[in-house]
Protein backbone atom coordinates (compact mmCIF):
# COMPACT_ATOMS: atom_id res chain seq x y z
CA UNK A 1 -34.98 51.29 46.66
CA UNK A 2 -32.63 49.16 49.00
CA UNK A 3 -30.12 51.07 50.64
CA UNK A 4 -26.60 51.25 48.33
CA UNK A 5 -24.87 49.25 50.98
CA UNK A 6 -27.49 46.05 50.72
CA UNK A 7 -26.47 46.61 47.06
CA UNK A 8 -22.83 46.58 47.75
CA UNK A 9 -23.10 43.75 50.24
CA UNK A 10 -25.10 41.91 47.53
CA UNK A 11 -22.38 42.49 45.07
CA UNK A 12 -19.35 41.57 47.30
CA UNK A 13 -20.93 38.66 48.71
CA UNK A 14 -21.12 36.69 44.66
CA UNK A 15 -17.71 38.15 44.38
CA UNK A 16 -16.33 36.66 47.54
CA UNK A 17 -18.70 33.10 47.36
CA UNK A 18 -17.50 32.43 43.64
CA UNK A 19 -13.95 33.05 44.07
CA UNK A 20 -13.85 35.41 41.44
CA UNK A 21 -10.13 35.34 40.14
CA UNK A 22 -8.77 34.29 43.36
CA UNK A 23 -11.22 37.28 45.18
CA UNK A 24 -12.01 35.08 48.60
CA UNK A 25 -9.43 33.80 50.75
CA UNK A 26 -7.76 34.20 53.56
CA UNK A 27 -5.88 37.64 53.52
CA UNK A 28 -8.14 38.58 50.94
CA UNK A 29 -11.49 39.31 50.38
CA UNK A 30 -13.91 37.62 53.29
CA UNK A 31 -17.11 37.99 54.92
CA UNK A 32 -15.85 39.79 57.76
CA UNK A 33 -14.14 42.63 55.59
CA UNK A 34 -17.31 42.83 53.16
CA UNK A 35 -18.89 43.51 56.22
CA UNK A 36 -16.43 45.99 57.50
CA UNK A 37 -17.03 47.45 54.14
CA UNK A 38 -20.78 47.56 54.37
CA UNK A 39 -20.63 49.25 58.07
CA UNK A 40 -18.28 52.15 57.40
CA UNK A 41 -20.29 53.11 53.94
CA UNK A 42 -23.23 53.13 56.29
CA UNK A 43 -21.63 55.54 58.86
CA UNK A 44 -20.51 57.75 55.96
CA UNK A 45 -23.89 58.41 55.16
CA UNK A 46 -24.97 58.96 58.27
CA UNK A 47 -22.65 61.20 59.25
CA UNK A 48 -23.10 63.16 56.68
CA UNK A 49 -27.07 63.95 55.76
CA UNK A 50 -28.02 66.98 53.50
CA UNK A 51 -24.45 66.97 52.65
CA UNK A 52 -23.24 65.54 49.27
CA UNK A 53 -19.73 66.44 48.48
CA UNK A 54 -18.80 65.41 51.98
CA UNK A 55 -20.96 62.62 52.09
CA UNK A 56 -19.00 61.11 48.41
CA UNK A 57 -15.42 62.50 50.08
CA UNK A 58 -16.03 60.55 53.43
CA UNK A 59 -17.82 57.30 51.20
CA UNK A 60 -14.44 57.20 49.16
CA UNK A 61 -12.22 57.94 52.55
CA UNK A 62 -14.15 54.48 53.99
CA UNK A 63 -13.08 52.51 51.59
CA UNK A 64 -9.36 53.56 52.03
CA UNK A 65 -9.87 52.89 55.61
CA UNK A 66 -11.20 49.35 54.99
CA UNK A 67 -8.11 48.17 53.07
CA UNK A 68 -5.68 49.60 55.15
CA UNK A 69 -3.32 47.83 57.10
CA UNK A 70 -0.19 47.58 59.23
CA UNK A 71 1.91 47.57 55.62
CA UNK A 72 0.07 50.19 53.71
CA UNK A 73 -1.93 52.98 55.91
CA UNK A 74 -4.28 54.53 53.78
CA UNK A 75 -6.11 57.41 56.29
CA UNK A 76 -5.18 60.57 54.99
CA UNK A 77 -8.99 60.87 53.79
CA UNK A 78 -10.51 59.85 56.51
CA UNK A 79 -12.15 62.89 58.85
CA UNK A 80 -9.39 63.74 61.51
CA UNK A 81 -10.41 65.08 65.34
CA UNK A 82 -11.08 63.02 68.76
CA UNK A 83 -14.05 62.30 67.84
CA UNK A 84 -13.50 60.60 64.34
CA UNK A 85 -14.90 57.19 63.72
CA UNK A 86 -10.90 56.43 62.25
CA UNK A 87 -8.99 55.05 64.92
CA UNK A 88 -5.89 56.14 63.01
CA UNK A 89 -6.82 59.53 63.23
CA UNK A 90 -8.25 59.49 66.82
CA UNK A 91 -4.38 57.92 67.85
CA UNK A 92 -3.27 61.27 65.83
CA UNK A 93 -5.32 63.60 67.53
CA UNK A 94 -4.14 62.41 70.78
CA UNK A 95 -0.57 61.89 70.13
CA UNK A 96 -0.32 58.53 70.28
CA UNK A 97 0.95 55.58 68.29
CA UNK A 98 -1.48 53.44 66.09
CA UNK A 99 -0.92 50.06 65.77
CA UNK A 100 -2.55 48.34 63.41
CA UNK A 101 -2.50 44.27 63.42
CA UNK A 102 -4.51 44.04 60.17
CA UNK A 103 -2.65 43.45 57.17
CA UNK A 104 -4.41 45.04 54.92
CA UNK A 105 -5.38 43.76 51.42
CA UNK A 106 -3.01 43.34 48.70
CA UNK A 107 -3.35 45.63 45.63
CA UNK A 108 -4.31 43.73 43.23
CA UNK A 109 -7.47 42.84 45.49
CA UNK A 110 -7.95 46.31 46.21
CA UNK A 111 -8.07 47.17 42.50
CA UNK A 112 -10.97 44.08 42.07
CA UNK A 113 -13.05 45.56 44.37
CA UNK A 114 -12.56 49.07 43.78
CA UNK A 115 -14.85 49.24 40.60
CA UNK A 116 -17.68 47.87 42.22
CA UNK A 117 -17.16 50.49 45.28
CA UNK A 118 -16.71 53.31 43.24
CA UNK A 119 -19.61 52.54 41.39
CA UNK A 120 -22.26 53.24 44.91
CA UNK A 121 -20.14 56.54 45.47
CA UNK A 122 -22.16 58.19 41.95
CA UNK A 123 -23.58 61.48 43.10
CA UNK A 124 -27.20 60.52 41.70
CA UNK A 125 -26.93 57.71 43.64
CA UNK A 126 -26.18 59.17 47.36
CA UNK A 127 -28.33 62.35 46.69
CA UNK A 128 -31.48 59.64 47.39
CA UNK A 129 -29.23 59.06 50.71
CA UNK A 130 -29.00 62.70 52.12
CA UNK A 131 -32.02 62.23 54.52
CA UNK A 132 -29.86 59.60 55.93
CA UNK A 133 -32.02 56.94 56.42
CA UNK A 134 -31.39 53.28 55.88
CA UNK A 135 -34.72 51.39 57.21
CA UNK A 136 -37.85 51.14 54.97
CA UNK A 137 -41.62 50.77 55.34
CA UNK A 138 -40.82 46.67 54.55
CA UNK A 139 -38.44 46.20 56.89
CA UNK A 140 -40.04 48.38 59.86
CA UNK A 141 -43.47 46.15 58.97
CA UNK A 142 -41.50 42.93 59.06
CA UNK A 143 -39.54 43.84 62.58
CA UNK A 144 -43.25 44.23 64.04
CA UNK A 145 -44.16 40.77 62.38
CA UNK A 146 -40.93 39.16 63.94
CA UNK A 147 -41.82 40.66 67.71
CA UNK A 148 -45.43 38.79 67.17
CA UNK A 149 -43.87 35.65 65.45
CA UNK A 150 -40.25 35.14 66.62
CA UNK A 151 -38.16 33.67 63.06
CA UNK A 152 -36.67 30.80 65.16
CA UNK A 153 -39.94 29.65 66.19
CA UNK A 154 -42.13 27.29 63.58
CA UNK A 155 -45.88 28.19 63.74
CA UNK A 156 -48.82 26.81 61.49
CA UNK A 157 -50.26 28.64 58.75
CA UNK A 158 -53.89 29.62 60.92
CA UNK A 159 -51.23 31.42 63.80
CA UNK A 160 -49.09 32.81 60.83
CA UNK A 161 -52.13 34.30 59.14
CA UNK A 162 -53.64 36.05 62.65
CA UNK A 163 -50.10 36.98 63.97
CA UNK A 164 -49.50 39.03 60.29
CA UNK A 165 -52.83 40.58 60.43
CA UNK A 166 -52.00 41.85 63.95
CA UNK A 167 -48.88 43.18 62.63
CA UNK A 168 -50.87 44.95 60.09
CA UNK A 169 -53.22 46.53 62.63
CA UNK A 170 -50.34 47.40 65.05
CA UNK A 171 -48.16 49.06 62.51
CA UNK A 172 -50.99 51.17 60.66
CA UNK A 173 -53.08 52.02 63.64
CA UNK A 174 -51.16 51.14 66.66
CA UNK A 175 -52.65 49.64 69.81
CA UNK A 176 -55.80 51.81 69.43
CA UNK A 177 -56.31 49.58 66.53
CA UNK A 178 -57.27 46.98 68.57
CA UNK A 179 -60.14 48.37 70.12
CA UNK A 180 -62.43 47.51 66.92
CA UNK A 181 -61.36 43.75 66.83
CA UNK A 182 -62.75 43.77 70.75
CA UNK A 183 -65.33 45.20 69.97
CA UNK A 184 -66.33 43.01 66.88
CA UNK A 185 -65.77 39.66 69.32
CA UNK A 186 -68.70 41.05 71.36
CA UNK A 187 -65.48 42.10 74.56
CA UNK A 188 -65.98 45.38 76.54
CA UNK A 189 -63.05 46.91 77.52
CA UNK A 190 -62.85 49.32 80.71
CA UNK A 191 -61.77 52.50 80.60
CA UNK A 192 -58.37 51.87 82.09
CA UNK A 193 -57.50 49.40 79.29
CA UNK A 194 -58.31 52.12 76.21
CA UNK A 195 -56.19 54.52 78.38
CA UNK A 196 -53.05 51.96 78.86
CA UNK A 197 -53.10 51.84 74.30
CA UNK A 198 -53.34 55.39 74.38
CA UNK A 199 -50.11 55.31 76.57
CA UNK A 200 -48.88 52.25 74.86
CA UNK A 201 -49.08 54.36 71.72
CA UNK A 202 -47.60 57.45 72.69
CA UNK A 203 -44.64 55.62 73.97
CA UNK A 204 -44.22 53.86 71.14
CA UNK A 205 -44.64 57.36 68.72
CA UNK A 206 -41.70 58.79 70.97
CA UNK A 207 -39.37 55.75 71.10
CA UNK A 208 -39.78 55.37 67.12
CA UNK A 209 -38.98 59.23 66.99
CA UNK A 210 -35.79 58.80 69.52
CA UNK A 211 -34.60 55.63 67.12
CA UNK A 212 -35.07 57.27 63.86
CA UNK A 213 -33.18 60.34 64.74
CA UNK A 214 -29.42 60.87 62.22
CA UNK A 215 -27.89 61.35 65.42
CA UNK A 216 -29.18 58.10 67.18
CA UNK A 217 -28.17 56.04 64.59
CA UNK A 218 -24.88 57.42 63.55
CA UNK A 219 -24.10 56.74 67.16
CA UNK A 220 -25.26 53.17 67.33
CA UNK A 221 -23.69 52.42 64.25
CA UNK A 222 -20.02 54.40 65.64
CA UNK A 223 -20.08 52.28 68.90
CA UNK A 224 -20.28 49.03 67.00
CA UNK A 225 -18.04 49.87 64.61
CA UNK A 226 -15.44 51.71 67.24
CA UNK A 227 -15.26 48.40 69.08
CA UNK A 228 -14.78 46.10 65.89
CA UNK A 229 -11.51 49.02 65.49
């Protein structure tokens, strides 16, 4: 199952590229806010894993956040503290003054859109969300694929074909993988060489670990978001 957000982005973006009744314009509904929308439904879910009713509260608060503006703040929902992802509510918090440049979107976009938002915040939909991961086996595979084959760069079909196979080897056996395909060329490998894909592997075990953790990627995700305001 994609994750509800490539759903929602999916949605949006036929919205938005159609013009449904007026949706995309300037003001309105663009790429840059469906992708504001997209983001902060991501962080929702991360920041809230084995947690439903928060998880739907703080989904619901995003969207709020998203079409607020300098006209209409809409942040009561969103989580409050110095350490919330809301700038609103981090300028609270500290006792300052928010200012907000956006203009927010005009209600009768708001209501257009809502529908389709409201539809990902179904509790049978984000209970398959409470481990809190967004990445599948498919994309993982092809992120292996595009270290071996960069996308930008055109290859034939013969360096295509061997570059997928070693992404096939790397991501179900790892560098010790490659020990077999040396040794079925007829190439002996020293001792130092088996021991640098042990190492290889290990490394690459513990980074994938580090990555995948809720708290590593809620924190990625904050920082970009934190800086986009």
């Amino acid at each position: 199952m994609a994750a509800p957000w490539a759903q929602f982005l999916k949605r949006l973006r036929v919205s938005y590229l159609h013009r449904q009744k007026g949706l995309g314009s300037k003001g309105k509904l663009t790429d840059k806010l469906i992708d504001k929308l997209q983001n902060y439904y991501g962080i929702a879910i991360r920041s809230n894993i084995g947690n439903l009713q928060n998880m739907q509260s703080t989904v619901i608060a995003a969207f709020y956040h998203c079409c607020s503006g300098k006209n209409k703040q809409m942040h009561k929902q969103c989580p409050k503290g110095g350490d919330s992802w809301c700038k609103y509510q981090r300028a609270v918090h500290e006792g300052k003054v928010f200012v907000d440049k956006s203009p927010g979107l005009p209600n009768d976009i708001i209501n257009s859109i809502k529908t389709t938002y409201m539809s990902l915040c179904d509790s049978n939909l984000l209970s398959k969300c409470l481990h809190g991961k967004t990445q599948n086996n498919n994309e993982s595979f092809n992120n292996v694929i595009w270290t071996i084959l960069p996308k930008e760069t055109f290859v034939e079909m013969q360096s295509l074909t061997l570059g997928v196979n070693i992404a096939v080897l790397l991501f179900n056996s790892g560098y010790l993988g490659l020990l077999d395909v040396f040794k079925n060329l007829g190439v002996s490998l020293g001792q130092e060489t088996v021991k640098n894909f042990s190492l290889m592997n290990s490394e690459r075990v513990k980074s994938a670990k580090r990555h995948s953790l809720p708290t590593s990627k809620f924190s990625r995700k904050k920082k970009g978001i934190c800086q986009k305001g």
